[in-house]
N, C-alpha and C. Protein backbone atom coordinates (compact mmCIF):
# COMPACT_ATOMS: atom_id res chain seq x y z
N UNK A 1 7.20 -64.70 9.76
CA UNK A 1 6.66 -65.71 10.62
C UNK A 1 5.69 -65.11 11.65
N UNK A 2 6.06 -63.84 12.16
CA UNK A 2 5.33 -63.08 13.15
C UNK A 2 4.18 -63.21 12.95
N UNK A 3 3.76 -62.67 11.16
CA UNK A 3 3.00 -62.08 10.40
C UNK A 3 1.89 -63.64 10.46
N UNK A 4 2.42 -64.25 10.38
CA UNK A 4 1.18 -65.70 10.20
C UNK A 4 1.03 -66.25 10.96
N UNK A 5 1.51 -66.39 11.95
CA UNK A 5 1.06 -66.23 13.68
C UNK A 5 0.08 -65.39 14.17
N UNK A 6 -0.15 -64.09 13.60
CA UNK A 6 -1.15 -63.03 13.77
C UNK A 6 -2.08 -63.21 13.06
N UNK A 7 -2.00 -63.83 11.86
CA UNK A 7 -3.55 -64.60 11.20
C UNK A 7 -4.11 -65.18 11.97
N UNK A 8 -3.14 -66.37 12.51
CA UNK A 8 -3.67 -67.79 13.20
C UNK A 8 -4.71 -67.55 14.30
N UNK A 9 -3.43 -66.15 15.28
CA UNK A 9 -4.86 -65.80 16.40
C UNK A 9 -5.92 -65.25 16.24
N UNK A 10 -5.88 -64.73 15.23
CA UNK A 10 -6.91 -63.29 14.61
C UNK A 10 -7.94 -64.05 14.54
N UNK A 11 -7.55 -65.38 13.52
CA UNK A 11 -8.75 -66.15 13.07
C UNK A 11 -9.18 -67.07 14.40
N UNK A 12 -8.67 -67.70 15.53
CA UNK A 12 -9.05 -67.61 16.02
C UNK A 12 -10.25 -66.88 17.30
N UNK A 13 -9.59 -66.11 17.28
CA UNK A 13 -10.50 -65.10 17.93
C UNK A 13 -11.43 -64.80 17.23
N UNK A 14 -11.56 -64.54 16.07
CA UNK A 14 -12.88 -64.30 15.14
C UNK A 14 -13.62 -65.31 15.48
N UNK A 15 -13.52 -66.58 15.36
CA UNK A 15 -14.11 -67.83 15.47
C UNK A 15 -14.81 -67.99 16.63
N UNK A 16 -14.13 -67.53 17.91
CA UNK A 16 -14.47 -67.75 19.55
C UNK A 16 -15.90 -66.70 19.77
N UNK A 17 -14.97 -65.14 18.88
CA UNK A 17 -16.34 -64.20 18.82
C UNK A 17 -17.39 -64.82 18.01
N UNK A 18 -17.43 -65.56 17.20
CA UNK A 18 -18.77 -65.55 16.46
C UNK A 18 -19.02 -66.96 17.00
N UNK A 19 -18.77 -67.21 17.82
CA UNK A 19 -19.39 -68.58 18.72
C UNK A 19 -20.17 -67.98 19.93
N UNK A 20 -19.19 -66.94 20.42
CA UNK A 20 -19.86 -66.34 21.90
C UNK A 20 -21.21 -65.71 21.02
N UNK A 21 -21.34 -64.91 20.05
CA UNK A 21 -22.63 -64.02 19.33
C UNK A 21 -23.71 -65.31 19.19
N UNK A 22 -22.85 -66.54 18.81
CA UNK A 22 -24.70 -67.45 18.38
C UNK A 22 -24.86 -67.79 19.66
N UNK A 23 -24.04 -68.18 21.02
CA UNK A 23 -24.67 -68.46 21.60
C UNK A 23 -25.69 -67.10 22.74
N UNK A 24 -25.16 -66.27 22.90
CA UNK A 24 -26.25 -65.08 23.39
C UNK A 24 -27.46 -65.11 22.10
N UNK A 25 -26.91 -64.96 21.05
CA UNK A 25 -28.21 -65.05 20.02
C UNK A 25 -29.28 -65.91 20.18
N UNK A 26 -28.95 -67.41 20.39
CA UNK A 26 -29.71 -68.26 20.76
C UNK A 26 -30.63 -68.12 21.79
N UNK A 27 -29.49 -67.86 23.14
CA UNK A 27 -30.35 -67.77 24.66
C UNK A 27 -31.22 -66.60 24.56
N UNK A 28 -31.36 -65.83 23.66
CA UNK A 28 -31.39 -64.16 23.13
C UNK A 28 -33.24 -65.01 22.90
N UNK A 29 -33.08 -65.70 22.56
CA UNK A 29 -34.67 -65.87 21.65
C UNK A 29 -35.56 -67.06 22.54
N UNK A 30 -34.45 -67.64 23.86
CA UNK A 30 -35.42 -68.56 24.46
C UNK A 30 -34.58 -69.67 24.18
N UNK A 31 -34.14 -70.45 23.40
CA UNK A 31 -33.41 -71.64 22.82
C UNK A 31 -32.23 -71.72 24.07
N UNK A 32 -32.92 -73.35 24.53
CA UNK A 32 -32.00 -73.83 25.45
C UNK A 32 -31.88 -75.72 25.47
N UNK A 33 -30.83 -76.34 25.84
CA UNK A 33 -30.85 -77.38 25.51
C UNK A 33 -31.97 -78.37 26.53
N UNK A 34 -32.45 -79.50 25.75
CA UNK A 34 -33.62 -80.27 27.21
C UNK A 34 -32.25 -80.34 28.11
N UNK A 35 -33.49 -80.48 29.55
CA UNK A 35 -32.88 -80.70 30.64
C UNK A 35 -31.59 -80.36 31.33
N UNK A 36 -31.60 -78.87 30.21
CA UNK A 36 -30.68 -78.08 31.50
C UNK A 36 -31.19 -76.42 31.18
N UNK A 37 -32.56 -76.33 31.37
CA UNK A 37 -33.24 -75.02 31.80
C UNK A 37 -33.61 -75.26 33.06
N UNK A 38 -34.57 -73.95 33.59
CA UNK A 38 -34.75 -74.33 35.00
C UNK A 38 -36.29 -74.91 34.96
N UNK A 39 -36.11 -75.51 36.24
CA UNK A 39 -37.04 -77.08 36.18
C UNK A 39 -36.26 -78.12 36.13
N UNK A 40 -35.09 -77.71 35.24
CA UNK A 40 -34.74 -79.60 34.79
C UNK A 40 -34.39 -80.25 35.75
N UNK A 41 -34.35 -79.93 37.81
CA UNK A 41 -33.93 -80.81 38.26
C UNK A 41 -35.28 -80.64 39.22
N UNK A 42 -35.74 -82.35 39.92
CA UNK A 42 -37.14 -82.16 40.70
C UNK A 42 -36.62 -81.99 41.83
N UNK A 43 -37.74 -81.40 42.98
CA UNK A 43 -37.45 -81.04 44.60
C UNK A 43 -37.39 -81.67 45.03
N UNK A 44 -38.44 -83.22 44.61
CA UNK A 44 -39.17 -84.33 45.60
C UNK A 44 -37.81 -84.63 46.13
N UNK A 45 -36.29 -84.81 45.59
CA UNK A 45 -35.78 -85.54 46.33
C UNK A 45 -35.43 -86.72 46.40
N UNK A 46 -36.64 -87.88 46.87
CA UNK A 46 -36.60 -89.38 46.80
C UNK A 46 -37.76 -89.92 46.22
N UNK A 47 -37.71 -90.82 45.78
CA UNK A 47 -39.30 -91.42 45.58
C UNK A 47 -38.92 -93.40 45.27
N UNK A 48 -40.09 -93.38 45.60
CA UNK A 48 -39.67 -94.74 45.44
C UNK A 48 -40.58 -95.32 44.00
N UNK A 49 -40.02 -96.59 43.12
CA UNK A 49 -40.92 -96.75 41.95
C UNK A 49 -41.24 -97.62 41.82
N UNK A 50 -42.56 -98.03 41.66
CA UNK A 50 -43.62 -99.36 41.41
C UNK A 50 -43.77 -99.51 40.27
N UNK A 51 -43.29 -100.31 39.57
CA UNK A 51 -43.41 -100.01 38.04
C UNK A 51 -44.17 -101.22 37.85
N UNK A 52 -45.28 -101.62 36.67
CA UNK A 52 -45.92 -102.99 36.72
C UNK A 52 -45.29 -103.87 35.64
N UNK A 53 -44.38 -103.33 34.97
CA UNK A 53 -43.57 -104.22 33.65
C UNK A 53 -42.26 -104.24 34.50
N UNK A 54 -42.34 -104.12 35.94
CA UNK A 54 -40.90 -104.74 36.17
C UNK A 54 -39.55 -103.97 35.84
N UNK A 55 -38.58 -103.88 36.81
CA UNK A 55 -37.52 -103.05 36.71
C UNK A 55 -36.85 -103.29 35.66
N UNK A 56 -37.00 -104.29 34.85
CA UNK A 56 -36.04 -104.69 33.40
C UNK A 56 -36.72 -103.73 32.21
N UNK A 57 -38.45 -103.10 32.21
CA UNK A 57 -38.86 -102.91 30.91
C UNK A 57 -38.36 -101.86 30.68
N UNK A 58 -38.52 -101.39 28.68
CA UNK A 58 -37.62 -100.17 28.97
C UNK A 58 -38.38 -99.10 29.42
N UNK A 59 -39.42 -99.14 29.22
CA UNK A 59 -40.46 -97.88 29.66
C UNK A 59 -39.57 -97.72 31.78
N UNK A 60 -39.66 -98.34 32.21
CA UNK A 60 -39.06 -98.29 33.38
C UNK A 60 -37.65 -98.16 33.63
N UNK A 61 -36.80 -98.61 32.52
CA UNK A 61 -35.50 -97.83 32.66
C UNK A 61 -35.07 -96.34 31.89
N UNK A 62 -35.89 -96.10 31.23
CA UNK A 62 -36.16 -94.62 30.57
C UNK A 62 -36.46 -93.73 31.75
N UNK A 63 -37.68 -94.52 32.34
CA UNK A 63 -38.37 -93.25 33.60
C UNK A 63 -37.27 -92.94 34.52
N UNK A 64 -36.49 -94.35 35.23
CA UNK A 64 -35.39 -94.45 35.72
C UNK A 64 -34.25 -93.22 35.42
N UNK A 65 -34.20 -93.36 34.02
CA UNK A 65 -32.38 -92.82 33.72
C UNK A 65 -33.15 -91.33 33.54
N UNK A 66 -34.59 -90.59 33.44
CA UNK A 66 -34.95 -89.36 33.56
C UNK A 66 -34.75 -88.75 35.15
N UNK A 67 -35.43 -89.64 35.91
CA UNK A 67 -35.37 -89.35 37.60
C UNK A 67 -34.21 -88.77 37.75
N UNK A 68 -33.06 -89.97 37.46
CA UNK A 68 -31.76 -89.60 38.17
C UNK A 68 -31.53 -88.67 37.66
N UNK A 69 -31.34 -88.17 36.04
CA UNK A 69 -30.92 -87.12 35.71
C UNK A 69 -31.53 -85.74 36.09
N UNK A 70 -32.33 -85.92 36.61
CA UNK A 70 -33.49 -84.78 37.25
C UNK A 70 -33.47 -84.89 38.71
N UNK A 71 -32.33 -85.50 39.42
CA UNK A 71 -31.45 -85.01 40.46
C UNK A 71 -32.74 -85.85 41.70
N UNK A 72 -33.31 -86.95 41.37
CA UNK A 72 -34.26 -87.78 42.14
C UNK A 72 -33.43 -88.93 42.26
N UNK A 73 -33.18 -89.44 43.63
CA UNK A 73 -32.59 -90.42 43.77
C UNK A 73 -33.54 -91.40 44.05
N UNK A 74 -34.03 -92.79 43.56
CA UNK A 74 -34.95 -94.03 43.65
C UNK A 74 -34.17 -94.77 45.21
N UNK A 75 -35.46 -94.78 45.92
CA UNK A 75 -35.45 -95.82 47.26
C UNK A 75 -36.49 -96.14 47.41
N UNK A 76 -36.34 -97.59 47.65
CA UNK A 76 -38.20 -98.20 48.27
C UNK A 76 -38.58 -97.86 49.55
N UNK A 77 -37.70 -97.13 50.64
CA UNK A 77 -37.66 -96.26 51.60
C UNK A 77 -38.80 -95.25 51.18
N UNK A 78 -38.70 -94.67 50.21
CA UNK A 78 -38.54 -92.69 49.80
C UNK A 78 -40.16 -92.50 50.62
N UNK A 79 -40.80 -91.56 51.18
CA UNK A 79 -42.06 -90.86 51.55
C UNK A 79 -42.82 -90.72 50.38
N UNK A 80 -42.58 -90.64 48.94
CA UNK A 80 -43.71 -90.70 47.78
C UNK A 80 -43.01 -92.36 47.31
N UNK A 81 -44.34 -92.80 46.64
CA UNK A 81 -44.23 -93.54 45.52
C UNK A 81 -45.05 -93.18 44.09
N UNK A 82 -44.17 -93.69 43.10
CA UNK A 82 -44.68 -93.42 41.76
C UNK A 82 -45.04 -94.63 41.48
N UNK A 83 -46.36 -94.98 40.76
CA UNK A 83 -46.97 -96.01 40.87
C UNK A 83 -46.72 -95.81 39.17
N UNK A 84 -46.58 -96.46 38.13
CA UNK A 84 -46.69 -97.07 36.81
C UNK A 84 -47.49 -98.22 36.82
N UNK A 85 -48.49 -97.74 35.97
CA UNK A 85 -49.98 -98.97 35.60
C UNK A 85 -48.77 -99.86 34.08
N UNK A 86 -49.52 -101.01 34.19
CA UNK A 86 -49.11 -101.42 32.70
C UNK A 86 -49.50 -100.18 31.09
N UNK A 87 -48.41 -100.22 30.60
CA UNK A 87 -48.28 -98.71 29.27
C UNK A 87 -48.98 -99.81 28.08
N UNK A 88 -49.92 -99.49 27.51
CA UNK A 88 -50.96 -99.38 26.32
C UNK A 88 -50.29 -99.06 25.15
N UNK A 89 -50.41 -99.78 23.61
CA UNK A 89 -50.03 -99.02 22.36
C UNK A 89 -51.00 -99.35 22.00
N UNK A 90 -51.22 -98.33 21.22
CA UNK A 90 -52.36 -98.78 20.15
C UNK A 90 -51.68 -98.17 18.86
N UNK A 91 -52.08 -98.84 17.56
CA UNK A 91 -51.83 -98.34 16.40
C UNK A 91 -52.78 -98.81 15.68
N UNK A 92 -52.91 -97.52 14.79
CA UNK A 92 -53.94 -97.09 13.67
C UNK A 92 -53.04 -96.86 12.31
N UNK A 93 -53.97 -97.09 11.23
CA UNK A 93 -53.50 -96.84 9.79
C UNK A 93 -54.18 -95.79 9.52
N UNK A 94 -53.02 -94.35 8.81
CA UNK A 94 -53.52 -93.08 8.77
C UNK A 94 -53.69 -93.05 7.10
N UNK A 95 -53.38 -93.93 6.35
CA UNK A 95 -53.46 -93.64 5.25
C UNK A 95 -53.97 -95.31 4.58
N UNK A 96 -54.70 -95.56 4.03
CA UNK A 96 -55.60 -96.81 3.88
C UNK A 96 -55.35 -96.70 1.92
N UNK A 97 -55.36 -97.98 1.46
CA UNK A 97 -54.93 -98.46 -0.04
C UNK A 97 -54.35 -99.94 0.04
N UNK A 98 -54.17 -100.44 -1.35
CA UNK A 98 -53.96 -101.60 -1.76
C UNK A 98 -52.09 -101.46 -2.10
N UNK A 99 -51.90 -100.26 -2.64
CA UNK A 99 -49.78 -100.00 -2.51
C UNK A 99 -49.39 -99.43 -2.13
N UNK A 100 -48.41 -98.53 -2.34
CA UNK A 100 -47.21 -97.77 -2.03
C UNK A 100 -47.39 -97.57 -0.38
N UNK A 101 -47.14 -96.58 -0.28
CA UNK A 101 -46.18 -96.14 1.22
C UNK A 101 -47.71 -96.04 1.80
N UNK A 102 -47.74 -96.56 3.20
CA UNK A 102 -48.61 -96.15 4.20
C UNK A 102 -48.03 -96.06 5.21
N UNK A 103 -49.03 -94.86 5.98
CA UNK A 103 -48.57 -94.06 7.14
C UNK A 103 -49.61 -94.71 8.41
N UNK A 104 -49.09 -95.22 9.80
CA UNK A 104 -49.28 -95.47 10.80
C UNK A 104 -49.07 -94.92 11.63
N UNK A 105 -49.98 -94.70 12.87
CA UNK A 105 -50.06 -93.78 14.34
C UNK A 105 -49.56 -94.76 14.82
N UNK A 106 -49.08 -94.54 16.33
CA UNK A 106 -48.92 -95.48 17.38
C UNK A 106 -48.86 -94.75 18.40
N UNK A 107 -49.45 -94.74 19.15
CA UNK A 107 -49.89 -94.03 20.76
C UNK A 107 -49.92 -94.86 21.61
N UNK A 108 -48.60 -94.39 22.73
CA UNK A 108 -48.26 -94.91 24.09
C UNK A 108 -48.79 -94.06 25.35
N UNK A 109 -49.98 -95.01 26.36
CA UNK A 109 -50.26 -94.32 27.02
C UNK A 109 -49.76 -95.13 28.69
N UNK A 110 -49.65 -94.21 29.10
CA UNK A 110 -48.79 -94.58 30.34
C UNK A 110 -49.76 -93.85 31.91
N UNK A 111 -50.29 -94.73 32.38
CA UNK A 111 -50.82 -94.94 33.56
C UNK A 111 -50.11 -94.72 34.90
N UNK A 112 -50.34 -93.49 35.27
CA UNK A 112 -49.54 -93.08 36.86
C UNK A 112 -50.04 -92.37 37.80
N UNK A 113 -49.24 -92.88 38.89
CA UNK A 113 -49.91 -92.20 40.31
C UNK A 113 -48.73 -91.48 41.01
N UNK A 114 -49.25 -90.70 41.85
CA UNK A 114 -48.08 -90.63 42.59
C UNK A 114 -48.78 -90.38 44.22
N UNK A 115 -48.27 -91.33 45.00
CA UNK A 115 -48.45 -91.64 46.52
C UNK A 115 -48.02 -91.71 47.80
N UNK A 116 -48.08 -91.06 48.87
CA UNK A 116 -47.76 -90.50 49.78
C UNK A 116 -47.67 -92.13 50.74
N UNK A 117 -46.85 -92.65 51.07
CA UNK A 117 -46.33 -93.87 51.38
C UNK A 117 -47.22 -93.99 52.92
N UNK A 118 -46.56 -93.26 53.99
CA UNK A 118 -46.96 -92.89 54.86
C UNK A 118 -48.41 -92.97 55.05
N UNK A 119 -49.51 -92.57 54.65
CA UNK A 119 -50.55 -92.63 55.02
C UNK A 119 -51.47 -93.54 53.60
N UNK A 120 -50.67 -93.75 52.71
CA UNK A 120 -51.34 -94.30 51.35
C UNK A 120 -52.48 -93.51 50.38
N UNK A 121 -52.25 -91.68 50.86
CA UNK A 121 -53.17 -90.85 50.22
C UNK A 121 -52.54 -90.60 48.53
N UNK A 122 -52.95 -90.61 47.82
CA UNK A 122 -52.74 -89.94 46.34
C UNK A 122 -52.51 -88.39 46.47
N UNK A 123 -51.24 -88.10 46.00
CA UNK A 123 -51.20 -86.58 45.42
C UNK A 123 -51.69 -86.63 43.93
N UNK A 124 -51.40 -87.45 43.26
CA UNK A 124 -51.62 -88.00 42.13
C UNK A 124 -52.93 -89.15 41.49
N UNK A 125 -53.82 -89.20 41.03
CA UNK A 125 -54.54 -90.96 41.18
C UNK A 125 -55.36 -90.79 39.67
N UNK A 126 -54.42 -91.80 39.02
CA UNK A 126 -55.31 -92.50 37.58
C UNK A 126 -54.77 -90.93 36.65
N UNK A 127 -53.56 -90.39 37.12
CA UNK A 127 -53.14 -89.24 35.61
C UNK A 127 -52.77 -90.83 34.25
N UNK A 128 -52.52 -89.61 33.28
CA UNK A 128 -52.00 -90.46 31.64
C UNK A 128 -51.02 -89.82 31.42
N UNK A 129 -50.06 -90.00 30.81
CA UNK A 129 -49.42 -89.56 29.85
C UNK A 129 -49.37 -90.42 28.67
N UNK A 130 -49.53 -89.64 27.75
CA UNK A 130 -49.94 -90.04 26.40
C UNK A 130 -49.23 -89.18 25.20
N UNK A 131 -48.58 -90.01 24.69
CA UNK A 131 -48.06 -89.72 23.59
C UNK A 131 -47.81 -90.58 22.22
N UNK A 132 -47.86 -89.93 21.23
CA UNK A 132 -47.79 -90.54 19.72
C UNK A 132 -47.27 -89.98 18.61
N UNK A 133 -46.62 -90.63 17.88
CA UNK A 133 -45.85 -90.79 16.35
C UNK A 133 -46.22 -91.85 15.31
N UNK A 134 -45.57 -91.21 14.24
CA UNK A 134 -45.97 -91.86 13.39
C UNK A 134 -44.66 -92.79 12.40
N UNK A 135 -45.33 -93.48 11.42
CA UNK A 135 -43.92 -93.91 10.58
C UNK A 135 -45.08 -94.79 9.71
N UNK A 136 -43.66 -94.62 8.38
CA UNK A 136 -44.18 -95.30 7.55
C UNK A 136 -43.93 -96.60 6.48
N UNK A 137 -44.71 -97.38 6.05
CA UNK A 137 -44.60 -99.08 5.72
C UNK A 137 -45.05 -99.19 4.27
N UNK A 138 -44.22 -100.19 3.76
CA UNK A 138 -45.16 -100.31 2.45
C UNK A 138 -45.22 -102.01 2.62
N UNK A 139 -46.48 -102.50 2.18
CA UNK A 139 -46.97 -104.00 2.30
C UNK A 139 -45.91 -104.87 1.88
N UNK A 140 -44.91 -104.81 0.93
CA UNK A 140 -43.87 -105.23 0.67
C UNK A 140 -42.71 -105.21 1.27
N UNK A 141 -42.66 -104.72 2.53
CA UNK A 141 -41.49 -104.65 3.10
C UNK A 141 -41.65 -104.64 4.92
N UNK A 142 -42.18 -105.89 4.98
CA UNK A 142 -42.55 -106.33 6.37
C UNK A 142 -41.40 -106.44 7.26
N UNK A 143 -40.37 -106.41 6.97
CA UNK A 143 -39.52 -106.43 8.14
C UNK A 143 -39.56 -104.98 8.55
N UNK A 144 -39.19 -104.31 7.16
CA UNK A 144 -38.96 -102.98 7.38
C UNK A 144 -40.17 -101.89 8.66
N UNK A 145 -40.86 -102.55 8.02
CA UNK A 145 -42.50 -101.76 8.77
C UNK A 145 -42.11 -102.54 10.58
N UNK A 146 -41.42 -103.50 10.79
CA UNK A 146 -41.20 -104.13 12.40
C UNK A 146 -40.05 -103.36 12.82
N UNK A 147 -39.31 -102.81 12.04
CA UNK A 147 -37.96 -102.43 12.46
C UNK A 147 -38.51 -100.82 12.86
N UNK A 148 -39.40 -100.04 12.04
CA UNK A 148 -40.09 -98.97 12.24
C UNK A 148 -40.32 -98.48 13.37
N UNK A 149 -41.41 -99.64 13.56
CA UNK A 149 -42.25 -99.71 14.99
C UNK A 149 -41.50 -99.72 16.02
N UNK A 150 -40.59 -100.58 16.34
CA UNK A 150 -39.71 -100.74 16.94
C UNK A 150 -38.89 -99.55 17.31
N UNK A 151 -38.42 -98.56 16.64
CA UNK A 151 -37.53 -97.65 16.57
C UNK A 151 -38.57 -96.66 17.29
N UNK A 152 -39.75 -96.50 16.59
CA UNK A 152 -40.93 -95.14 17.26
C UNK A 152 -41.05 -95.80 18.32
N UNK A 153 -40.99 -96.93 18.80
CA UNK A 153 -41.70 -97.35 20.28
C UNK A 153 -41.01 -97.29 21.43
N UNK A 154 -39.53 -97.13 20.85
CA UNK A 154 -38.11 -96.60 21.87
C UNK A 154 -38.24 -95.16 21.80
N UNK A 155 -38.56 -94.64 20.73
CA UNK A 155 -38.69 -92.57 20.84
C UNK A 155 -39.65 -92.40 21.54
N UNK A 156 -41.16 -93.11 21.82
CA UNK A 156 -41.98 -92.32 22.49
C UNK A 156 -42.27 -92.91 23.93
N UNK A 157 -41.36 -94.01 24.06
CA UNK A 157 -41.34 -94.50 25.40
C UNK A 157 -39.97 -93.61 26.08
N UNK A 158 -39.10 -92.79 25.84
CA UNK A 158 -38.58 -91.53 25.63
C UNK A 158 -39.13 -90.23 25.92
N UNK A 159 -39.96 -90.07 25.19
CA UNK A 159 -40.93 -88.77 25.39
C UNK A 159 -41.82 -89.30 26.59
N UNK A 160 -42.38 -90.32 26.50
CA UNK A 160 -43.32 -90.08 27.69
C UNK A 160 -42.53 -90.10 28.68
N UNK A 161 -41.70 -90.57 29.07
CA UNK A 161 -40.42 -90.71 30.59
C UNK A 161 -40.62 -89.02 30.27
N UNK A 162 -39.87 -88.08 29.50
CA UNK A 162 -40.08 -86.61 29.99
C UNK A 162 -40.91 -86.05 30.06
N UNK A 163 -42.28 -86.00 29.96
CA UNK A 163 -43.39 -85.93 29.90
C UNK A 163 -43.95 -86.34 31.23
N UNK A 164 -43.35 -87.67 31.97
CA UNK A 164 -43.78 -87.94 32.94
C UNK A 164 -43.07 -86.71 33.99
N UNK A 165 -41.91 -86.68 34.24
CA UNK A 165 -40.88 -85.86 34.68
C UNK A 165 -41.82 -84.31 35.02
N UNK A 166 -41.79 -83.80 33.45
CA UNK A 166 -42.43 -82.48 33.21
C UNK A 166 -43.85 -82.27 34.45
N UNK A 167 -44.74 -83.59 34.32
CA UNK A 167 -45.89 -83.50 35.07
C UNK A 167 -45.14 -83.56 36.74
N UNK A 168 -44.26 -84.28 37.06
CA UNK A 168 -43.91 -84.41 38.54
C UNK A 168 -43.26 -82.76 39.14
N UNK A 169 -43.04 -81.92 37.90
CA UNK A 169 -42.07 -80.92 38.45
C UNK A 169 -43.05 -80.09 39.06
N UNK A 170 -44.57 -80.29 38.86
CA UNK A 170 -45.67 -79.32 39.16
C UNK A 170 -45.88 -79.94 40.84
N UNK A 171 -45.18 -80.91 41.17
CA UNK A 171 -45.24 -80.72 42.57
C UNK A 171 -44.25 -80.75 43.61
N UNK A 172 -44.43 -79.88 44.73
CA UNK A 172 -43.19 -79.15 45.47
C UNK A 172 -43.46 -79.23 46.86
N UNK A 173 -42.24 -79.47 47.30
CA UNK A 173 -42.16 -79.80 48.93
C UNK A 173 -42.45 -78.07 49.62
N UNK A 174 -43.58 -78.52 50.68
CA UNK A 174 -44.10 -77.17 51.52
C UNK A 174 -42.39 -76.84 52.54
N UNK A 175 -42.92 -76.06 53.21
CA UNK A 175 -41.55 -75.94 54.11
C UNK A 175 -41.42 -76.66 55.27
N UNK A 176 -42.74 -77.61 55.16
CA UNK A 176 -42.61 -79.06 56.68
C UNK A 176 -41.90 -79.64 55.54
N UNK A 177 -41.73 -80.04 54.63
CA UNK A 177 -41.05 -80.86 53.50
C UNK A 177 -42.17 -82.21 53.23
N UNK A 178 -43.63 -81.52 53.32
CA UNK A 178 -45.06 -82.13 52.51
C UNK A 178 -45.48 -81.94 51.37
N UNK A 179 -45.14 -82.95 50.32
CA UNK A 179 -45.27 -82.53 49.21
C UNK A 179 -46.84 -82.13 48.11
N UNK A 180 -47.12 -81.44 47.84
CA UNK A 180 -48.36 -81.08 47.70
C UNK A 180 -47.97 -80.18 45.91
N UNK A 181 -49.42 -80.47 45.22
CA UNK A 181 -49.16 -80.08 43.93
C UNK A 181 -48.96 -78.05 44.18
N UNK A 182 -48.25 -77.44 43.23
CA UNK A 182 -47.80 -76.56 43.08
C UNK A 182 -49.35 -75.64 42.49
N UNK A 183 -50.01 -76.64 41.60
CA UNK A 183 -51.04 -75.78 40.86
C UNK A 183 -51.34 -76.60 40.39
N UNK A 184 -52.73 -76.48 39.79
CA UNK A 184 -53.77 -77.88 39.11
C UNK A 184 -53.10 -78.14 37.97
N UNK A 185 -52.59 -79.35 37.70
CA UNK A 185 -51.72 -79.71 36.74
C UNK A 185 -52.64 -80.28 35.51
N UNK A 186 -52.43 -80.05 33.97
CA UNK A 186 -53.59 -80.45 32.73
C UNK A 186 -52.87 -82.34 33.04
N UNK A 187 -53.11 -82.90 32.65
CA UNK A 187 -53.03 -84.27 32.56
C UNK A 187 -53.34 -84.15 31.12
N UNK A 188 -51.86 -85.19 30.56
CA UNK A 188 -51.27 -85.45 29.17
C UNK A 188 -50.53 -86.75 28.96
């Protein structure tokens, strides 16, 4: 009985070691999960959000559930505001014919500011974030091709919320606690 009790831990412990090896292996090469490297939480603090589709759309509860998780608490108080323009899709057909499978773009572009409440100056004025995916339809199967769209238009209204995030982390409170960009940020 001793004897298979001493498997049990053995193999355990083998198991724990070759869990601890992938994960140094992993961190070993850079590989880390989103939003818990460093960055993943912002300085600003507070901000307050103007969104133009209204606190119900999802593009605005995506941006929402990124903030908080990125350690930004939302007040219409806060010293910045994030201004959200109405978000744009456009879709294109990437592959053109009379049957089978066709492939469609769809690009969500998302209109933002970000503004210093207090005096009404822009740290931010008229950036994009812009992003796009694809999926694919065949003429015969029209629901299918709505259910598609639908599904990519929740993933990249997704990506752009971190994307938006990613662009806000490039700016950082001075030591008066004035927030000012970190470095000329590319606009995406």
């Amino acid at each position: 009985m001793a004897h298979k009790e001493f498997k049990v831990k053995r193999r355990a412990f083998l198991a724990g070691l070759a869990g601890a090896g992938l994960v140094l292996m992993l961190a070993g090469c850079g590989f880390q999960l989103r939003g818990t490297g460093p960055g993943s939480t912002l300085t600003l603090g507070e901000l307050a959000l103007e969104s133009a589709g209204g606190p119900t759309s999802e593009l605005t509860r995506e941006i929402t559930q990124e903030l908080n998780s990125a350690g930004v608490t939302l007040n219409d108080q806060a010293p910045l505001r994030l201004n959200l323009s109405s978000e744009a899709f456009r879709e294109r057909e990437l592959t053109y014919g009379d049957a089978g499978t066709q492939e469609r773009q769809l690009t969500l572009t998302v209109p933002w500011s970000l503004q210093r409440v207090a005096d009404g100056a822009y740290l931010a004025s008229q950036e994009e974030v812009v992003v796009s995916g694809t999926f694919y339809t065949s003429s015969d199967q029209l629901l299918t091709r709505d259910d598609a769209r639908e599904a990519l238009k929740s993933q990249l209204y997704q990506n752009a919320a971190r994307r938006l995030i990613d662009r806000l982390q490039t700016f950082q409170p001075d030591s008066t606690r004035t927030v000012q960009p970190s470095s000329a940020a590319p606009s995406s």
